[in-house]
Protein backbone atom coordinates (compact mmCIF):
# COMPACT_ATOMS: atom_id res chain seq x y z
CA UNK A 1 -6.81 -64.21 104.27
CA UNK A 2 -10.67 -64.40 104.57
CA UNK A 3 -10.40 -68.30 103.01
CA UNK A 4 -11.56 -71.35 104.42
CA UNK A 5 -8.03 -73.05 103.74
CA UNK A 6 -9.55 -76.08 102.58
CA UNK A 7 -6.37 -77.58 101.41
CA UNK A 8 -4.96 -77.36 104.83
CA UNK A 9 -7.76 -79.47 106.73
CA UNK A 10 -8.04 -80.80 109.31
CA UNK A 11 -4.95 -78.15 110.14
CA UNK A 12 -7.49 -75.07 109.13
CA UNK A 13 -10.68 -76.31 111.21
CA UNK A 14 -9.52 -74.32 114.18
CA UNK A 15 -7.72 -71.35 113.32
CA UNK A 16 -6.99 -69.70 109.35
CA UNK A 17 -4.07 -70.86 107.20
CA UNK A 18 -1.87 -67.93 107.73
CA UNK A 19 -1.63 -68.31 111.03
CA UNK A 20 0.05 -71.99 110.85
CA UNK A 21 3.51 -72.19 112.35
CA UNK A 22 6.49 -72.14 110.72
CA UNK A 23 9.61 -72.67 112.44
CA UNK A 24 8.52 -70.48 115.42
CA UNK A 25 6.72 -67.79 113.34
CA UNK A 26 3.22 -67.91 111.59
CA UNK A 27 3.00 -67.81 107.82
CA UNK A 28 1.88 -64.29 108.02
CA UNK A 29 3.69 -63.17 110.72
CA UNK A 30 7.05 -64.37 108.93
CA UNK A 31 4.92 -62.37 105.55
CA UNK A 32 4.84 -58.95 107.14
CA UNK A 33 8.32 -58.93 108.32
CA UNK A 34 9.26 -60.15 104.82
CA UNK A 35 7.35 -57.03 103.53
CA UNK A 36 8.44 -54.69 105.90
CA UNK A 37 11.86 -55.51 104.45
CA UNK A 38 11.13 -54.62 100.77
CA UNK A 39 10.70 -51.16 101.74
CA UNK A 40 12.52 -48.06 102.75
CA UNK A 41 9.52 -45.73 103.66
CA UNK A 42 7.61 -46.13 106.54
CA UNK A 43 4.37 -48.41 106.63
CA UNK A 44 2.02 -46.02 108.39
CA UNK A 45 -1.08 -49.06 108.29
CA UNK A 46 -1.18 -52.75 107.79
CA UNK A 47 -4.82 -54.06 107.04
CA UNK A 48 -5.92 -57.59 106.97
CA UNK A 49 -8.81 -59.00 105.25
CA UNK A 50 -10.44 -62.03 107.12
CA UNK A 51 -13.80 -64.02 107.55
CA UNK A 52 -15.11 -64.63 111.29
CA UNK A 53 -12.35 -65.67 112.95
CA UNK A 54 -13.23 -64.84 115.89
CA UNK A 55 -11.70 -62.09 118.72
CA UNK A 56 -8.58 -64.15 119.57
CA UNK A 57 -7.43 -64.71 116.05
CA UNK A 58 -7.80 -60.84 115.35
CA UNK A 59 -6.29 -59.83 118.34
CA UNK A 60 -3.24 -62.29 117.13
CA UNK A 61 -2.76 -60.30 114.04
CA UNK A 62 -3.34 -56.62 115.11
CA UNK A 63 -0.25 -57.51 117.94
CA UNK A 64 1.57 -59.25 114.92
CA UNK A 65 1.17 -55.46 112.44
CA UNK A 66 2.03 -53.57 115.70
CA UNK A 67 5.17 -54.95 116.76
CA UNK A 68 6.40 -54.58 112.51
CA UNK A 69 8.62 -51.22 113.11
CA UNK A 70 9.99 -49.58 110.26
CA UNK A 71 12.52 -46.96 109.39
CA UNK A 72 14.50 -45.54 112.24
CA UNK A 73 11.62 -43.75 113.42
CA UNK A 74 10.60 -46.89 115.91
CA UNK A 75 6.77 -45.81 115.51
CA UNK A 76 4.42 -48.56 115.29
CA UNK A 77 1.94 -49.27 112.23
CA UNK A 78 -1.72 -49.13 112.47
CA UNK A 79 -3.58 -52.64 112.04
CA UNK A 80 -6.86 -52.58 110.67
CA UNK A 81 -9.32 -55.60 110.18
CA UNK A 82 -11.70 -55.77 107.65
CA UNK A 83 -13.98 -58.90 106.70
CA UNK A 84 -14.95 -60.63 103.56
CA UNK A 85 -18.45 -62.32 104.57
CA UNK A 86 -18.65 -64.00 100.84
CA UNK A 87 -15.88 -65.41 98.94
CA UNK A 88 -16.50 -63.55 95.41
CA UNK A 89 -12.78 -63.82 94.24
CA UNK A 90 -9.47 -61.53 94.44
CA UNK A 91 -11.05 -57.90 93.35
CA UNK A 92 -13.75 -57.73 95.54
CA UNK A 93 -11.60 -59.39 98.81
CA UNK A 94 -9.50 -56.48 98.22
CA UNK A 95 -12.02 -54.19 98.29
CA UNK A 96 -13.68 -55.09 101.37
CA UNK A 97 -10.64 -52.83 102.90
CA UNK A 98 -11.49 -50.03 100.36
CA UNK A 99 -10.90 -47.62 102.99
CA UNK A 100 -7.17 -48.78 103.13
CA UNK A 101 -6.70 -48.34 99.56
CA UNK A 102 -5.04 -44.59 99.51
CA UNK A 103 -1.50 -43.62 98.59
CA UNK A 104 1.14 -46.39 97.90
CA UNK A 105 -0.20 -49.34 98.59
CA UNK A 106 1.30 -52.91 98.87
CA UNK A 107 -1.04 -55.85 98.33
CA UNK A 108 -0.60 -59.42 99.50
CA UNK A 109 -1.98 -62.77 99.17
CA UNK A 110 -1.19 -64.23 103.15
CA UNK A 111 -0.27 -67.98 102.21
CA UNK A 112 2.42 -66.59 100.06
CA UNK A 113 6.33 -66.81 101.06
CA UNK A 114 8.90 -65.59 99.28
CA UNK A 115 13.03 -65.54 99.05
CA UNK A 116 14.16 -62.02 97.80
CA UNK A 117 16.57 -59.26 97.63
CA UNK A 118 15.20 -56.33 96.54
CA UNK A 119 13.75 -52.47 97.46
CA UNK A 120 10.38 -51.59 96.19
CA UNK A 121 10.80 -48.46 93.65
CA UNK A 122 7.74 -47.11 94.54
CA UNK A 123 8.33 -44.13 91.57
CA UNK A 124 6.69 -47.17 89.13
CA UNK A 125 3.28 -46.99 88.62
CA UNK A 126 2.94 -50.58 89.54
CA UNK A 127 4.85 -53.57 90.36
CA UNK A 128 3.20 -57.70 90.00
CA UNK A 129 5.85 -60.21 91.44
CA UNK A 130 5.92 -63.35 89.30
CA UNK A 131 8.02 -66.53 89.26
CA UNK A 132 8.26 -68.85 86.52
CA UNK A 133 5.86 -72.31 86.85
CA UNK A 134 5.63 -75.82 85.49
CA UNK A 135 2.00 -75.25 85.60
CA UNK A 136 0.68 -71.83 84.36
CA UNK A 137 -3.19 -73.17 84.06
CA UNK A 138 -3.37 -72.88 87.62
CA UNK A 139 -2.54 -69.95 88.34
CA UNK A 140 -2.67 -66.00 86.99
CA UNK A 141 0.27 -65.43 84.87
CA UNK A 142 1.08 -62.28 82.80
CA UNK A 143 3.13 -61.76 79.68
CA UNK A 144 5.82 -58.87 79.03
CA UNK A 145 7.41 -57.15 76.08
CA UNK A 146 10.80 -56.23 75.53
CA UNK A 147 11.23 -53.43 77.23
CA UNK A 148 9.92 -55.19 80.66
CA UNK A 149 6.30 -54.13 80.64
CA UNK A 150 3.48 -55.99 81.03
CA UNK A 151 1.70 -56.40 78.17
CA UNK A 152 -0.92 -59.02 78.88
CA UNK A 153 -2.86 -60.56 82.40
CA UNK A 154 -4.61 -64.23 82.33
CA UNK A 155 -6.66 -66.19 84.93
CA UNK A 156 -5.77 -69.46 84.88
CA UNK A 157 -5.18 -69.83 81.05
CA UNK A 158 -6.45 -73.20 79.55
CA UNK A 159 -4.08 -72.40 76.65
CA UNK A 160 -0.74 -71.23 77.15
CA UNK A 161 -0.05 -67.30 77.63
CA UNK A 162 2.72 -67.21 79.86
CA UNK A 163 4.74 -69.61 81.85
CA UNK A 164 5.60 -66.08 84.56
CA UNK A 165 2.71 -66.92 87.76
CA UNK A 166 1.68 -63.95 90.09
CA UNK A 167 2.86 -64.91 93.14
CA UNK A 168 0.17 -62.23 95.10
CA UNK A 169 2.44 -59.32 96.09
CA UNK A 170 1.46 -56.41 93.85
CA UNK A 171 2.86 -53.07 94.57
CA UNK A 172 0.31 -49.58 93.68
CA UNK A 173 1.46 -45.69 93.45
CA UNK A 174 -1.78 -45.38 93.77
CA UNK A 175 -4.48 -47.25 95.72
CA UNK A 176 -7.54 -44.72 95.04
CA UNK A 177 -7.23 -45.48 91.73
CA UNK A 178 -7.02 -49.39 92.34
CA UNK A 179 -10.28 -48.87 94.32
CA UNK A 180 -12.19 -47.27 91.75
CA UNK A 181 -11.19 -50.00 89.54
CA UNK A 182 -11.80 -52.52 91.83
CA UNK A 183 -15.63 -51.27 92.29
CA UNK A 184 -16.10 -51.02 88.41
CA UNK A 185 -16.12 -54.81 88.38
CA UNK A 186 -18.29 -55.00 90.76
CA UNK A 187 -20.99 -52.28 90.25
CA UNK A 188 -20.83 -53.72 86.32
CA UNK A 189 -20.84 -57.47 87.40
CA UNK A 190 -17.72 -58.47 85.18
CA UNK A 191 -16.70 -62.13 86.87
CA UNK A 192 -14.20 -64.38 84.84
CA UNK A 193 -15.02 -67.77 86.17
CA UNK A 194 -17.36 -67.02 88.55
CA UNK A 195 -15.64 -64.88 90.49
CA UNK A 196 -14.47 -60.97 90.69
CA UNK A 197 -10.48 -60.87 89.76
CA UNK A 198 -7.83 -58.78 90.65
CA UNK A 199 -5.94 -59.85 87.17
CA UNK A 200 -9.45 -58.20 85.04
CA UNK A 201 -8.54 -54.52 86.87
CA UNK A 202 -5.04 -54.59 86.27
CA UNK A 203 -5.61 -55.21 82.30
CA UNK A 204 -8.11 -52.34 82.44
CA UNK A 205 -5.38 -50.26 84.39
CA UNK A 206 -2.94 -50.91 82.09
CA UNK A 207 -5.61 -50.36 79.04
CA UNK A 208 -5.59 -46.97 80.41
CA UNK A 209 -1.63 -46.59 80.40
CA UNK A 210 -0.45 -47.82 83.81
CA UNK A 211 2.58 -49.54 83.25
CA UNK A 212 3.30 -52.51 85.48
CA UNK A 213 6.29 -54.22 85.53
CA UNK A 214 7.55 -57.42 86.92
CA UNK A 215 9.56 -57.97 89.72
CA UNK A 216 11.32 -61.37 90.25
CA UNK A 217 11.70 -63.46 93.29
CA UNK A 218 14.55 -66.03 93.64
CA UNK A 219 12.23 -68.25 95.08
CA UNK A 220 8.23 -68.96 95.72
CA UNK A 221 6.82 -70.69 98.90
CA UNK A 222 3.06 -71.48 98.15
CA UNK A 223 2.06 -72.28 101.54
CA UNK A 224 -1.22 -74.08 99.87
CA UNK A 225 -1.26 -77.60 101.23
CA UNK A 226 0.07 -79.56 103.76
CA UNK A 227 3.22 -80.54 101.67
CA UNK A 228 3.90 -77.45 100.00
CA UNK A 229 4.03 -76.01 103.77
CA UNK A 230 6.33 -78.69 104.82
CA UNK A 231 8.59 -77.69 101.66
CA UNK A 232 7.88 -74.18 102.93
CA UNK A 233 9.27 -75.15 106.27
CA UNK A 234 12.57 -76.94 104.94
CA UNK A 235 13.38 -73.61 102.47
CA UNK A 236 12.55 -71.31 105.68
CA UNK A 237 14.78 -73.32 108.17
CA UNK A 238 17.63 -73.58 104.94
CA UNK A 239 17.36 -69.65 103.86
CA UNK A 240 17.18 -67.95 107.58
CA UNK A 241 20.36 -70.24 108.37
CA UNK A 242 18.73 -71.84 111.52
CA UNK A 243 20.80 -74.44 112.32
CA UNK A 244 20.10 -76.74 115.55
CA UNK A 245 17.86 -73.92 116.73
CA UNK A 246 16.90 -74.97 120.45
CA UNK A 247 15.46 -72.91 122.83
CA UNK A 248 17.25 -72.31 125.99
CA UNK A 249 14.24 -73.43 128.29
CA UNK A 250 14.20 -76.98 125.92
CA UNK A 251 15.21 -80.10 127.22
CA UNK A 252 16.91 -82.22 125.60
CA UNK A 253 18.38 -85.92 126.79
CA UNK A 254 20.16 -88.68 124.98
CA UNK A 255 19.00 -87.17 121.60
CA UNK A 256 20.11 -86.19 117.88
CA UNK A 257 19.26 -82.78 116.76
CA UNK A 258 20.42 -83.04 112.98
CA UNK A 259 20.69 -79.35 111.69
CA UNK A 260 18.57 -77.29 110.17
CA UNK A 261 15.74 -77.42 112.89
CA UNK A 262 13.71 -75.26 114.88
CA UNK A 263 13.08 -76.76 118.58
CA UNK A 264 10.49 -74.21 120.50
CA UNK A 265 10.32 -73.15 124.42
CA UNK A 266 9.39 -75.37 126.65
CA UNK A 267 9.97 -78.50 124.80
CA UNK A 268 11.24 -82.35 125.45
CA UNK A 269 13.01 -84.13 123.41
CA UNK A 270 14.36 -87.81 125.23
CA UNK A 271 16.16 -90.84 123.37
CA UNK A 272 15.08 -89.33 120.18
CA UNK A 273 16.65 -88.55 116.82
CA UNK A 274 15.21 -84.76 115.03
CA UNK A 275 16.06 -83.36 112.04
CA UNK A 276 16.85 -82.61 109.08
CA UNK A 277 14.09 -79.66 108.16
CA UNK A 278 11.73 -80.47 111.83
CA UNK A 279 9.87 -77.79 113.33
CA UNK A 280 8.48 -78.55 116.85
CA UNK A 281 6.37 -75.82 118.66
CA UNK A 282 6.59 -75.06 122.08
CA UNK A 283 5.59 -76.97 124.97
CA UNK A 284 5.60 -80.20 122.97
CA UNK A 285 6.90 -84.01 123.76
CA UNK A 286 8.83 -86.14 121.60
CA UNK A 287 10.48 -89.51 123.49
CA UNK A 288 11.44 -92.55 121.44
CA UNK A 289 11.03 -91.11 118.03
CA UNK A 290 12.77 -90.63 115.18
CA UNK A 291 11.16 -87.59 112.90
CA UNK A 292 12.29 -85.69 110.09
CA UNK A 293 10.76 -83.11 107.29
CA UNK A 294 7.60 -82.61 109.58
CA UNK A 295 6.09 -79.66 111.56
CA UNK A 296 4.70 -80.48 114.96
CA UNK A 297 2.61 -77.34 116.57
CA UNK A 298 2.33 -76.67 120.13
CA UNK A 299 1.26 -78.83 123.34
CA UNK A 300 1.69 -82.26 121.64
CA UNK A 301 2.98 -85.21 122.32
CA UNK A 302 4.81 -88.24 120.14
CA UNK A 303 5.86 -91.33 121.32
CA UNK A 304 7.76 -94.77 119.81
CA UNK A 305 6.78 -93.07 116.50
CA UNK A 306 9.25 -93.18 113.08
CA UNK A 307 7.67 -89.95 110.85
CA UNK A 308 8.68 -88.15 108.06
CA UNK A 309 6.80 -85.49 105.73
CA UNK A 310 4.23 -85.07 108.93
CA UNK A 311 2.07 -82.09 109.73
CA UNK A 312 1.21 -82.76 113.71
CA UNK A 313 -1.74 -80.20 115.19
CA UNK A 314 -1.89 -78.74 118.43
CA UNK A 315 -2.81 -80.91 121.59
CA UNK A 316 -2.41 -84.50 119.65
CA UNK A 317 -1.26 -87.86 121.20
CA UNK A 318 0.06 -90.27 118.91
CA UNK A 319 1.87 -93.29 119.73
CA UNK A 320 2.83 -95.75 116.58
CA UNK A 321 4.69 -97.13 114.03
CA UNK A 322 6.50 -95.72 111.23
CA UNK A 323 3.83 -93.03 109.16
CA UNK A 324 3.38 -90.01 107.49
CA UNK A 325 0.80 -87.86 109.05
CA UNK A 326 -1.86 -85.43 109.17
CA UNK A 327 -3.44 -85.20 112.32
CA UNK A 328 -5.26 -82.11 113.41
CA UNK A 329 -5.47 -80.05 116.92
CA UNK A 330 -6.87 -82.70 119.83
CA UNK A 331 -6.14 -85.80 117.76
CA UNK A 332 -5.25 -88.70 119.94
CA UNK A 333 -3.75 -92.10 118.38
CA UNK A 334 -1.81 -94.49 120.49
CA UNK A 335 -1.51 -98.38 119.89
């Protein structure tokens, strides 16, 4: 997660994209757990790769690995932080936590949600989740045989390979020998577009006869831009069955909470009609507005406003007329 999120400005300016809200959880908070789930063995260490975010944002993620428990043992994981100073590509962001990569090892790209049912057989050598795309050009795909094993990896074909995406969850027996692949691109300097690739090691893993098969996901939530997010939102708030989720210390008057929403602590909603798919973070205002399919963050405040498909910051002010929006943290708007 050591990206600049550029596709998320001005949402990314103050703090990284994995740590945007959804419905009362952060994208990689809500990632974690989901991970956490997909196993039966205890995660003894959860590492995150980031850029300089600074001491609050890092003490926000060790508290989100440390509170993950796992197996009936209750014993909490060890969170490790590790920094990517250059952004050189998949491979060598991986690397950067090279001393994490030992043992089983579960890798995981931190804008990615997912909707699955499923226990990761960690006997396989290796595991790459895909889900099928419109658009395989723009992203990694892989191709498969008969028998279920992955036969082929691409980078962003220009000409078609495969229509099966990796989502960026990727399961390893063992991480050792992803690290020493990992460095071979980059002590030899083999980039494919520029950049060092994740997709290059795996095809030279499974030159060398690791077998890697897929594993399927019902559905993919590419938290990449402000409207996939808002989609990400809608599927999150459908999926985990929260209906008119309002917090007890809320307050709500001569309102219309239409189900599925998620209404936060410490929040005010008057003469106002919320919902369907509406996410408001707590501590904020809404009075005189009518909002749906939008995300508004914490401390913010909407008046005589009709919205829909709106990402709202932290700390804004708006007051207007009928919009969709994408204001940032501190934004202030009123007519």
């Amino acid at each position: 997660m050591a990206g600049m999120g550029k596709r998320m400005r001005p949402h990314t300016l103050m703090i990284p994209k994995p740590l945007l809200p959804i419905a009362g959880k952060t994208i990689v908070q809500r990632l974690v757990e989901q991970i956490a789930g997909m196993t039966d063995n205890k995660i003894e260490e959860i590492a995150f790769i980031i850029g300089d975010f600074g001491e609050k944002v890092e003490k926000e993620l060790i508290d989100i690995a440390e509170n993950v428990y796992n197996g009936s043992s209750g014993n909490k994981v060890v969170a490790k932080i590790y920094y990517q100073k250059e952004p050189l590509g998949t491979a060598h962001a991986i690397l950067c936590a090279k001393d994490s990569l030992e043992g089983n090892v579960i890798v995981a790209f931190a804008d990615t949600l997912f909707d699955a049912d499923f226990t990761i057989d960690t006997s396989k050598d290796g595991i790459i989740w895909v889900h099928k795309v419109e658009n395989p050009e723009s992203f990694g795909v892989v191709k498969v045989n008969k028998s279920n094993v992955i036969t082929h990896f691409a980078e962003k074909p220009k000409k078609f390979v495969s229509d099966l995406a990796i989502i960026g969850i990727y399961y390893f027996k063992d991480g050792l020998y992803l690290k020493n692949e990992l460095q071979y691109l980059i002590d030899n300097d083999l980039k494919d577009k520029g950049e060092y690739q994740i997709t290059n090691a795996l095809d030279n893993m499974r030159g060398k006869g690791t077998d890697f098969t897929p594993g399927e996901v019902k559905e993919w939530l590419d938290c990449g831009n402000k409207d996939a997010t808002l989609w990400a939102n809608q599927r999150i708030l459908e999926l985990n069955g929260v209906d008119k989720h309002v917090d007890d210390s809320a307050e709500i008057s001569n309102s219309q909470i239409i189900s599925p929403c998620f209404i936060g602590p410490n929040c005010i909603i008057k003469n106002s009609i919320v919902g369907p798919y509406v996410s408001v973070e707590a501590n904020s205002t809404l009075e005189n507005t009518v909002i749906e399919k939008s995300i508004v963050q914490k401390n913010s405040e909407i008046k005589n406003a009709v919205l829909s498909n709106s990402f709202i910051g932290n700390y804004v002010k708006y007051s207007g007329s009928k919009d969709e929006l994408s204001l940032g943290d501190y934004s202030t708007s009123t007519s």
